[in-house]
C-alpha atoms as a PDB file:
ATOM      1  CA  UNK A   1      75.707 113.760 135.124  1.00  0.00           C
ATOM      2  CA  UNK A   2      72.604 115.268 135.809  1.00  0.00           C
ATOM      3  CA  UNK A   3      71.826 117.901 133.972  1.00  0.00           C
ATOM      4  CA  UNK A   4      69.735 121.286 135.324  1.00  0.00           C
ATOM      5  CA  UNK A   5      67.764 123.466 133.206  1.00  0.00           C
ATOM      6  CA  UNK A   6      66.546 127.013 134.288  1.00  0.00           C
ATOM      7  CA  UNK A   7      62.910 125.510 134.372  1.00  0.00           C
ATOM      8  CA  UNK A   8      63.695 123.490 137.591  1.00  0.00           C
ATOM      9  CA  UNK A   9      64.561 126.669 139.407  1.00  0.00           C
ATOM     10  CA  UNK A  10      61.778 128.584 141.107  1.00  0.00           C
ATOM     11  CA  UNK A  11      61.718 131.904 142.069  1.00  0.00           C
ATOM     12  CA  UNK A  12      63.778 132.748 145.149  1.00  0.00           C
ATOM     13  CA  UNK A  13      65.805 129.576 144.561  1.00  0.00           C
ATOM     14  CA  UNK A  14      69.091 132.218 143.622  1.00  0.00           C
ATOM     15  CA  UNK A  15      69.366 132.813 146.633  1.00  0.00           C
ATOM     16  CA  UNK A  16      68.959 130.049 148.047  1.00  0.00           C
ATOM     17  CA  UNK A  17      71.580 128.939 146.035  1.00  0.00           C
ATOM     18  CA  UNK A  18      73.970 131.444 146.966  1.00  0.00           C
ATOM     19  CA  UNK A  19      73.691 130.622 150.525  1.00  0.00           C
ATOM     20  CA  UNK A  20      74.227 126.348 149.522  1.00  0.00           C
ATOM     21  CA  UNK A  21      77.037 127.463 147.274  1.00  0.00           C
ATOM     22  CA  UNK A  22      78.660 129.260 150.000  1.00  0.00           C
ATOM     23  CA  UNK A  23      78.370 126.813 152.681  1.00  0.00           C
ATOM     24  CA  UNK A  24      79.766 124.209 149.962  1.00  0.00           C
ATOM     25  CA  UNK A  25      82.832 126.599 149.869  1.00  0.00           C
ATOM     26  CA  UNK A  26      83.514 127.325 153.071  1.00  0.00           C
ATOM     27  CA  UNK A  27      82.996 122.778 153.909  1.00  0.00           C
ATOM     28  CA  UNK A  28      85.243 122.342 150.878  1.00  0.00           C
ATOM     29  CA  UNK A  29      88.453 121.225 152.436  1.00  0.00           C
ATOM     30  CA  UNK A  30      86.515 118.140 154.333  1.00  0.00           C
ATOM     31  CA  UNK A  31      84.967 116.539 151.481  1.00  0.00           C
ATOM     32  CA  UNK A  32      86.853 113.965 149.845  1.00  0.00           C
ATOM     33  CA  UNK A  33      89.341 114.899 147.018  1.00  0.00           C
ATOM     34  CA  UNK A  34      86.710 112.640 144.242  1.00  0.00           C
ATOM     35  CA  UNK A  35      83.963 114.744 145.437  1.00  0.00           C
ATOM     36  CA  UNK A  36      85.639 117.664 145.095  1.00  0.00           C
ATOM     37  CA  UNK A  37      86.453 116.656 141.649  1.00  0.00           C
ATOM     38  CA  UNK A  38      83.230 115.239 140.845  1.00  0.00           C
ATOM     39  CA  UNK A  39      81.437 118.710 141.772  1.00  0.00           C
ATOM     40  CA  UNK A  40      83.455 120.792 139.416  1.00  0.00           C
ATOM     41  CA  UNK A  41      82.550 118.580 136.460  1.00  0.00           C
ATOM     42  CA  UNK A  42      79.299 118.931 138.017  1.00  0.00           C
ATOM     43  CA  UNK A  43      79.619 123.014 137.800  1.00  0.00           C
ATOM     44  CA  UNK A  44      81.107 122.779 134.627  1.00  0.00           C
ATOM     45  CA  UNK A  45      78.536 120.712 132.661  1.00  0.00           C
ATOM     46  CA  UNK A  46      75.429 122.930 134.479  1.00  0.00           C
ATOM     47  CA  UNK A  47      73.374 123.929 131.380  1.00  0.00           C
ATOM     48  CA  UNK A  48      70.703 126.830 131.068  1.00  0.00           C
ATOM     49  CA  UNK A  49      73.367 129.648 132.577  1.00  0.00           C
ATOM     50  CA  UNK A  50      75.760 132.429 131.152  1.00  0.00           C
ATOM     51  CA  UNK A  51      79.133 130.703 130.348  1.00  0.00           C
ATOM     52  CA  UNK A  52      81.887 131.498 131.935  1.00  0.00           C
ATOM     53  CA  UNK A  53      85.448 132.086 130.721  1.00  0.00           C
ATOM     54  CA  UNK A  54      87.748 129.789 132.582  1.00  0.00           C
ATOM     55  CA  UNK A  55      85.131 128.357 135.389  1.00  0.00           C
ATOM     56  CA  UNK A  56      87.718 126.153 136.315  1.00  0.00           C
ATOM     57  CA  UNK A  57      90.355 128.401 137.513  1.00  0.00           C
ATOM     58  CA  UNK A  58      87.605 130.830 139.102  1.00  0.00           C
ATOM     59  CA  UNK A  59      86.227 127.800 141.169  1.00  0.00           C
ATOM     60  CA  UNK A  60      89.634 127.168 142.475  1.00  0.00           C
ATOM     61  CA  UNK A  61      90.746 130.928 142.959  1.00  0.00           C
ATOM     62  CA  UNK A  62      87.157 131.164 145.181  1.00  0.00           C
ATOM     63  CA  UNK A  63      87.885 127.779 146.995  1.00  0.00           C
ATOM     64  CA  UNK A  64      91.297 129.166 147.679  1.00  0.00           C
ATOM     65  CA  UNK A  65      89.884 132.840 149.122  1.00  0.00           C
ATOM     66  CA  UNK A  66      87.988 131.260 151.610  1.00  0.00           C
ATOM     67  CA  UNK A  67      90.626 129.468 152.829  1.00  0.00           C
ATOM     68  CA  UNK A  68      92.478 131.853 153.885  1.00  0.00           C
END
């Protein structure tokens, strides 16, 4: 998988970001269950940030918010 370091981003491009990562939330339940899949390994191989402490779940617990 492609792999992202901090270098690529420019600045401005967090938000940005935010705004792509919440329309990818909110469109989640349309895409197909392999590209669901294939975006958390995705979000879970993304190097250059802060870890985070059970990504997984915390992807699916923010998936699941906006569904409702």
């Amino acid at each position: 998988m492609p792999y992202m370091e901090p270098h690529h981003l420019k600045a401005g491009d967090e938000i940005t970001l935010q705004y792509l990562g919440a329309a990818l939330v909110l469109q989640w339940h349309n895409l197909p269950e392999k590209t669901q899949q294939e975006l958390v390994q995705q979000a879970e191989s993304v190097g250059g940030l802060p870890p985070v402490t059970s990504l997984h779940d915390q992807i699916k617990a923010l998936i699941g918010r906006a569904k409702d």
